[in-house]
PDB file of N, CA and C in Angstrom:
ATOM      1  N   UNK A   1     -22.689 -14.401  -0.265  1.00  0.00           N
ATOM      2  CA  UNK A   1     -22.574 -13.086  -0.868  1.00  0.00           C
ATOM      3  C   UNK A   1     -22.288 -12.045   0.213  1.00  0.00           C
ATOM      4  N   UNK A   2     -21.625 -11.002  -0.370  1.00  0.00           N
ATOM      5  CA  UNK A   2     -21.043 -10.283   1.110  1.00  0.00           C
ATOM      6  C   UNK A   2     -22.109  -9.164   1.141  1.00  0.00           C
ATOM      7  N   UNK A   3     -22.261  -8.813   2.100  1.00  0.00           N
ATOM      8  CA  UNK A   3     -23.133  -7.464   2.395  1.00  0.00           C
ATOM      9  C   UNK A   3     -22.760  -6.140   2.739  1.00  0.00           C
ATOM     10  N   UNK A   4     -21.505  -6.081   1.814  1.00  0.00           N
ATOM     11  CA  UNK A   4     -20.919  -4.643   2.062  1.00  0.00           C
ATOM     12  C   UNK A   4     -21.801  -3.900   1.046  1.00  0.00           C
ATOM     13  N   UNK A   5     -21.725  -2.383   1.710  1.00  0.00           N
ATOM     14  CA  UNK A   5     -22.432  -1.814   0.274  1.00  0.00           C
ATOM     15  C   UNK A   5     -21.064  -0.806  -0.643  1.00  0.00           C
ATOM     16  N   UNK A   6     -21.487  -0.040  -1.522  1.00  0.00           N
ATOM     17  CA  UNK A   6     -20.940   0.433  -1.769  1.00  0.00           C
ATOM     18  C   UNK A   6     -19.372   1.026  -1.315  1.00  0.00           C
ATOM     19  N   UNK A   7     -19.930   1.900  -0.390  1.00  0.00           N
ATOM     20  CA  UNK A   7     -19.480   2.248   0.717  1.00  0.00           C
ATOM     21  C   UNK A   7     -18.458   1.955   1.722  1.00  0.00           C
ATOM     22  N   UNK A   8     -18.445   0.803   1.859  1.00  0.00           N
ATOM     23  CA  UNK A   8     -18.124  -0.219   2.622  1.00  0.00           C
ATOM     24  C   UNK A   8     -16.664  -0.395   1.783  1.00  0.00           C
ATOM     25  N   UNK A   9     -17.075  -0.010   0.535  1.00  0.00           N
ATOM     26  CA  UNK A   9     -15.832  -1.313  -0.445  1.00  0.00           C
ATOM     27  C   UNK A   9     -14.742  -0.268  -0.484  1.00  0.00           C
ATOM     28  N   UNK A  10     -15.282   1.416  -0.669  1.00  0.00           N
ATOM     29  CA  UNK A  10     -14.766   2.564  -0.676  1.00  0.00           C
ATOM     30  C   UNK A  10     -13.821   2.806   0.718  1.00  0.00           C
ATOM     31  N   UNK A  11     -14.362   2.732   1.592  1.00  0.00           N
ATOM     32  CA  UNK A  11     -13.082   2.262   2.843  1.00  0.00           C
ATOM     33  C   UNK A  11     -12.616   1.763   3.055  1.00  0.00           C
ATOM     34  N   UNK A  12     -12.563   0.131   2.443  1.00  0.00           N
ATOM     35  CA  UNK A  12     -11.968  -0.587   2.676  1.00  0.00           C
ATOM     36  C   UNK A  12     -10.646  -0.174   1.471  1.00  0.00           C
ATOM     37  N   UNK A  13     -10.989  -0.246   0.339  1.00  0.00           N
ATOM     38  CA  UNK A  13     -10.105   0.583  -0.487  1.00  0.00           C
ATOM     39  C   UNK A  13      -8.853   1.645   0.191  1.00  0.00           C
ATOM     40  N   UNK A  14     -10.039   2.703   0.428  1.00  0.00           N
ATOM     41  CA  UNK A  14      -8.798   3.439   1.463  1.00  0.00           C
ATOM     42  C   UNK A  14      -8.064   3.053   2.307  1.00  0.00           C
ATOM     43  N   UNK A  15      -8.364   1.847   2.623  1.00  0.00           N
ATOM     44  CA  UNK A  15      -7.544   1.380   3.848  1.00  0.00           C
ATOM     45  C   UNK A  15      -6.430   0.843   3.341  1.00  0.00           C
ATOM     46  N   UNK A  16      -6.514  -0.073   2.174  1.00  0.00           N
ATOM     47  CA  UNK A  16      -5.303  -0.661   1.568  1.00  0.00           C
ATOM     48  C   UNK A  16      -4.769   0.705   0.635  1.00  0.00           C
ATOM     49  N   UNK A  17      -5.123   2.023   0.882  1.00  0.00           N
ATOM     50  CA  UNK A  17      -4.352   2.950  -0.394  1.00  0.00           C
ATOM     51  C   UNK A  17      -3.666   3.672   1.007  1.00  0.00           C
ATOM     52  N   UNK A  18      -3.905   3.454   1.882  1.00  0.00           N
ATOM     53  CA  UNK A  18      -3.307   4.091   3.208  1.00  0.00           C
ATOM     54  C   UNK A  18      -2.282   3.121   3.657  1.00  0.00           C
ATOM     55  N   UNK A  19      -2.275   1.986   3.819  1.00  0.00           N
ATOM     56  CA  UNK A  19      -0.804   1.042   3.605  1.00  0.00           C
ATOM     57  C   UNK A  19      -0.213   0.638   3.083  1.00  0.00           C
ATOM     58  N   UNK A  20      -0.565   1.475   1.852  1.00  0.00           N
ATOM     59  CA  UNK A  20       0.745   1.034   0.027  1.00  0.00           C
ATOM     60  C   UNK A  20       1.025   2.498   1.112  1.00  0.00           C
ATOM     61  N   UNK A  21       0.849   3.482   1.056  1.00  0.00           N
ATOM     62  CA  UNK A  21       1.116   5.123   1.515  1.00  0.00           C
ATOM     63  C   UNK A  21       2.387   5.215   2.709  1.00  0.00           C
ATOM     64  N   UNK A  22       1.879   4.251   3.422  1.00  0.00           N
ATOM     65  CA  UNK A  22       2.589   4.462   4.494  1.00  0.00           C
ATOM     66  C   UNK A  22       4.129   3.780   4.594  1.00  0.00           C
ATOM     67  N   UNK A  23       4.008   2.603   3.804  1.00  0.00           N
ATOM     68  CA  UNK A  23       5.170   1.745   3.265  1.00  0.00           C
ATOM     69  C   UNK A  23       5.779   3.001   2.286  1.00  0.00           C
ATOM     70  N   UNK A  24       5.178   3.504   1.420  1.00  0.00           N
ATOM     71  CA  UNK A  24       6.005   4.662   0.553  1.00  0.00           C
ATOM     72  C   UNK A  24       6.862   5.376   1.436  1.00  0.00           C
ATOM     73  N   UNK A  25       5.970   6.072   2.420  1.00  0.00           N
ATOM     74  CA  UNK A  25       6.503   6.945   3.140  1.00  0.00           C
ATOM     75  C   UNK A  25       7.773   7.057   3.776  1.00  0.00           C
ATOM     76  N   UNK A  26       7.944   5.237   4.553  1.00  0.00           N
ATOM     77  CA  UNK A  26       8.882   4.504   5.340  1.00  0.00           C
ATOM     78  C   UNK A  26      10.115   4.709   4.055  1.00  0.00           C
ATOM     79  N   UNK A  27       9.589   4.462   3.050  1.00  0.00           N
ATOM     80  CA  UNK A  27      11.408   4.396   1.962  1.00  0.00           C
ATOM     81  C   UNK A  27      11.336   5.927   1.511  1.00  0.00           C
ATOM     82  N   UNK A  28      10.502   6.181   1.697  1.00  0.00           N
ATOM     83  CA  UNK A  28      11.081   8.222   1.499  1.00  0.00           C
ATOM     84  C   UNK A  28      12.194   8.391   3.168  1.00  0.00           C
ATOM     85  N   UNK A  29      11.648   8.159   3.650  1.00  0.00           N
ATOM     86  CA  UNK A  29      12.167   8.314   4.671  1.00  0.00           C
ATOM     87  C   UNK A  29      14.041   7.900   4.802  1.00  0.00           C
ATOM     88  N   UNK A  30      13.699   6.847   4.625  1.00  0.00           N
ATOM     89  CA  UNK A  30      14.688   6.253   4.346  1.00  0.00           C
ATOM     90  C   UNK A  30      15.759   7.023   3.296  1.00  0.00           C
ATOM     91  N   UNK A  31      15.351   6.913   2.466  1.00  0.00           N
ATOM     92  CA  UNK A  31      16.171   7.878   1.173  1.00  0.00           C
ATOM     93  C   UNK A  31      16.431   8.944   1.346  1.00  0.00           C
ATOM     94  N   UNK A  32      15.790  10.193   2.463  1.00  0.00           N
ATOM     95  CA  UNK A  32      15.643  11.457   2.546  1.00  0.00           C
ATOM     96  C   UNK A  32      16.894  11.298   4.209  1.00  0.00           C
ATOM     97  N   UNK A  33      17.251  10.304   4.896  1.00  0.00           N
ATOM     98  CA  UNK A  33      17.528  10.399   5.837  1.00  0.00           C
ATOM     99  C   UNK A  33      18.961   9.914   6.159  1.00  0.00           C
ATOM    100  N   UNK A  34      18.292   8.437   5.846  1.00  0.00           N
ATOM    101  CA  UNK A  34      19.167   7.414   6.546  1.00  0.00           C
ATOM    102  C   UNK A  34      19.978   6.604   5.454  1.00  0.00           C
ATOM    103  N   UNK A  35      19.900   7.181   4.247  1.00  0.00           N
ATOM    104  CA  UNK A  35      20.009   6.008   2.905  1.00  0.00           C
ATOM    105  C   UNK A  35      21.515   4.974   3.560  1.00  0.00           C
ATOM    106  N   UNK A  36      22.297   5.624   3.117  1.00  0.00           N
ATOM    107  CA  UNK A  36      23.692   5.063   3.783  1.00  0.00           C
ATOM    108  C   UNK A  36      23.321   4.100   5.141  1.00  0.00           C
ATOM    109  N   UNK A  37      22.911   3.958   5.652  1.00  0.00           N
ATOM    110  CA  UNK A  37      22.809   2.649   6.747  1.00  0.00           C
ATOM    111  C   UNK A  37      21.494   1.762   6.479  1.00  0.00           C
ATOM    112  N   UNK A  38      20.221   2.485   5.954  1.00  0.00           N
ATOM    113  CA  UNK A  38      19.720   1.470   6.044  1.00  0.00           C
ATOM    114  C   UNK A  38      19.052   0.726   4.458  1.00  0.00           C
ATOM    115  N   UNK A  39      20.050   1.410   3.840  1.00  0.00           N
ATOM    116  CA  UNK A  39      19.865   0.774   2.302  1.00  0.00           C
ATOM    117  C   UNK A  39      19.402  -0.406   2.214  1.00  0.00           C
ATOM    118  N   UNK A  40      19.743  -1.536   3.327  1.00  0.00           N
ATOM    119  CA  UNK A  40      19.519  -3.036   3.005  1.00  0.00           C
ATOM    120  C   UNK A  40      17.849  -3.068   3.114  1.00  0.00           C
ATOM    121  N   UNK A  41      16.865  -1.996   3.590  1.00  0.00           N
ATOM    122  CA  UNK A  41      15.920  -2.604   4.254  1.00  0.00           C
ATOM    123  C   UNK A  41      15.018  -2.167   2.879  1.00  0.00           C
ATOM    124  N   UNK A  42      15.796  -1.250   2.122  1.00  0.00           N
ATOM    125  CA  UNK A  42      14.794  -0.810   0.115  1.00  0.00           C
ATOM    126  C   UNK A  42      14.213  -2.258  -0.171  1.00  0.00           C
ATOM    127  N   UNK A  43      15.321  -3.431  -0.184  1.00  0.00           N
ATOM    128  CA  UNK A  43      14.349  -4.510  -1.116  1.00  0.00           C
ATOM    129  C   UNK A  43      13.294  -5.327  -0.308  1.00  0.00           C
ATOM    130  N   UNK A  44      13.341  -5.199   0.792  1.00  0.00           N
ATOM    131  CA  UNK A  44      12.006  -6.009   1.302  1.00  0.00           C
ATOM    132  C   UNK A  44      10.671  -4.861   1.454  1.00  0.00           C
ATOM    133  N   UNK A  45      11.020  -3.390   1.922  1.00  0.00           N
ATOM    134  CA  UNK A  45      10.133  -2.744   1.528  1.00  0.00           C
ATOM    135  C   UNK A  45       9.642  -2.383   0.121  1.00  0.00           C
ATOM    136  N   UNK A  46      10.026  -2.429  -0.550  1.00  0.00           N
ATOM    137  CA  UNK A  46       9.562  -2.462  -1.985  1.00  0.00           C
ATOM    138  C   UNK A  46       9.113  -3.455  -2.478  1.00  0.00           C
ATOM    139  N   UNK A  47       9.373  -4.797  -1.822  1.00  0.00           N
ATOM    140  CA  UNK A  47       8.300  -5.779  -2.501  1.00  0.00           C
ATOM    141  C   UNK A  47       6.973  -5.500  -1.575  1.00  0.00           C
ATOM    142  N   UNK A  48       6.982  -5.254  -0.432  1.00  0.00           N
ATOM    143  CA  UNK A  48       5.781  -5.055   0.819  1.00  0.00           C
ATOM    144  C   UNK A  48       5.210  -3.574  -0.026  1.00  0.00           C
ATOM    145  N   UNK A  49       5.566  -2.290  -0.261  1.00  0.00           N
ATOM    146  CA  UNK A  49       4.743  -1.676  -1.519  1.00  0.00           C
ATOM    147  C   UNK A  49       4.006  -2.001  -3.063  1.00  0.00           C
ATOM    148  N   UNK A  50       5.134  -2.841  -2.983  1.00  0.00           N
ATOM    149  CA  UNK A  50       4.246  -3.462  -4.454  1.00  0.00           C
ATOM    150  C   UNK A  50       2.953  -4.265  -4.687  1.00  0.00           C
ATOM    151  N   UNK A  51       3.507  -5.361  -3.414  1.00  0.00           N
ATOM    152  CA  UNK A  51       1.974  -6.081  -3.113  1.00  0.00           C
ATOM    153  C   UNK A  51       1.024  -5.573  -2.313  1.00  0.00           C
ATOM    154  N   UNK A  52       1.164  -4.057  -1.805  1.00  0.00           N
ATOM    155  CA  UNK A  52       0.024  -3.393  -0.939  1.00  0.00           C
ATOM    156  C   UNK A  52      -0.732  -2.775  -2.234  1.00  0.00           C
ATOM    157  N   UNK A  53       0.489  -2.061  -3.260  1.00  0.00           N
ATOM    158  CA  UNK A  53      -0.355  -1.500  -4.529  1.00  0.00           C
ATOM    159  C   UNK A  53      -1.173  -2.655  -5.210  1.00  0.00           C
ATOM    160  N   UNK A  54      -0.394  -3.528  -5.515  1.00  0.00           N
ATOM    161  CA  UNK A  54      -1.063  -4.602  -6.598  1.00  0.00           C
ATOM    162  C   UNK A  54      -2.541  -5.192  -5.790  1.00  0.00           C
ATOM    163  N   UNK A  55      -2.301  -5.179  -4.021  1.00  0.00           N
ATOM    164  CA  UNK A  55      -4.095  -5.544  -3.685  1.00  0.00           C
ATOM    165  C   UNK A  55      -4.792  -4.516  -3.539  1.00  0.00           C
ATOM    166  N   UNK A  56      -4.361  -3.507  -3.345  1.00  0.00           N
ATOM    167  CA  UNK A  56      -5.072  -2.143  -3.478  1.00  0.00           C
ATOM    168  C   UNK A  56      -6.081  -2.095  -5.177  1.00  0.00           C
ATOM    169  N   UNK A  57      -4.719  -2.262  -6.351  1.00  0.00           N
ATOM    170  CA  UNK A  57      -5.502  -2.188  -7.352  1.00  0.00           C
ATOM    171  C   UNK A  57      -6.810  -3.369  -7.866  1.00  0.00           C
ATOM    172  N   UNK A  58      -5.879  -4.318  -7.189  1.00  0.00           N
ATOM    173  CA  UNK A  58      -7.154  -5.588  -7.566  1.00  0.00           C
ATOM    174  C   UNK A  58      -8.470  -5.420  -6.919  1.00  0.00           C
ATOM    175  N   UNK A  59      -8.196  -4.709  -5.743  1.00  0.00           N
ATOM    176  CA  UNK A  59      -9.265  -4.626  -4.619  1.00  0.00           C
ATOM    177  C   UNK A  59     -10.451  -3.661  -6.001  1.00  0.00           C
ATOM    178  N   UNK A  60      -9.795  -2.753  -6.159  1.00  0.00           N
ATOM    179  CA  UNK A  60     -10.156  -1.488  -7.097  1.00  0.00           C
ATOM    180  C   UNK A  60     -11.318  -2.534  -8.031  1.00  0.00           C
ATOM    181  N   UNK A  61     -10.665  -2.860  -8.736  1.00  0.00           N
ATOM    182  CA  UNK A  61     -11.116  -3.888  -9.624  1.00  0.00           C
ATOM    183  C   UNK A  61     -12.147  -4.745  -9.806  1.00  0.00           C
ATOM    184  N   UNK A  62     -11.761  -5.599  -8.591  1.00  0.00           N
ATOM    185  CA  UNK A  62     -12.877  -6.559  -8.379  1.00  0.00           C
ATOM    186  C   UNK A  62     -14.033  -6.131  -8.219  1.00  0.00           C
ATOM    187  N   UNK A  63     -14.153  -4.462  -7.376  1.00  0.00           N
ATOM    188  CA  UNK A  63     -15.572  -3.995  -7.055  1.00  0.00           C
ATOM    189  C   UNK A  63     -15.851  -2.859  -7.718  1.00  0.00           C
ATOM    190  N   UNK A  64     -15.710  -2.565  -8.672  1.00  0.00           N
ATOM    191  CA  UNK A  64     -15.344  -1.335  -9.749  1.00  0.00           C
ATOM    192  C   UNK A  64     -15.777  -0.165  -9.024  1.00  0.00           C
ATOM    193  N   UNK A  65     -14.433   0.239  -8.481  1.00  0.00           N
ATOM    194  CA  UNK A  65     -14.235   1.381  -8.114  1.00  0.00           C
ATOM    195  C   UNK A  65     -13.633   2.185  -8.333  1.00  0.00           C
TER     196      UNK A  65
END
């Protein structure tokens, strides 16, 4: 059994809502900048956002937060 408390689960949370964030950021970036050259790099970052959201939300989940 793990011995995080509450607390614990709440940062860790943030931590995975801070690297779905930062992957967002990277394709704003992208779109706001560079779209025309580095268009190829949208579909691997967008699956790397999706599965930061989707463990972010499960994370959510599992410890009802």
């Amino acid at each position: 059994m793990s011995d995080m408390t509450e607390a614990d689960h709440k940062k860790e949370l943030a931590k995975l809502k801070r690297f779905a964030v930062e992957i967002a950021s990277e394709i704003h970036d992208i779109v706001e900048d560079t779209v025309w050259t580095n268009h190829v790099k949208m579909p691997e970052l967008a699956q790397k956002l999706y599965e930061a959201v989707e463990k972010a939300n499960n994370y959510k989940a599992e410890h009802s937060l």
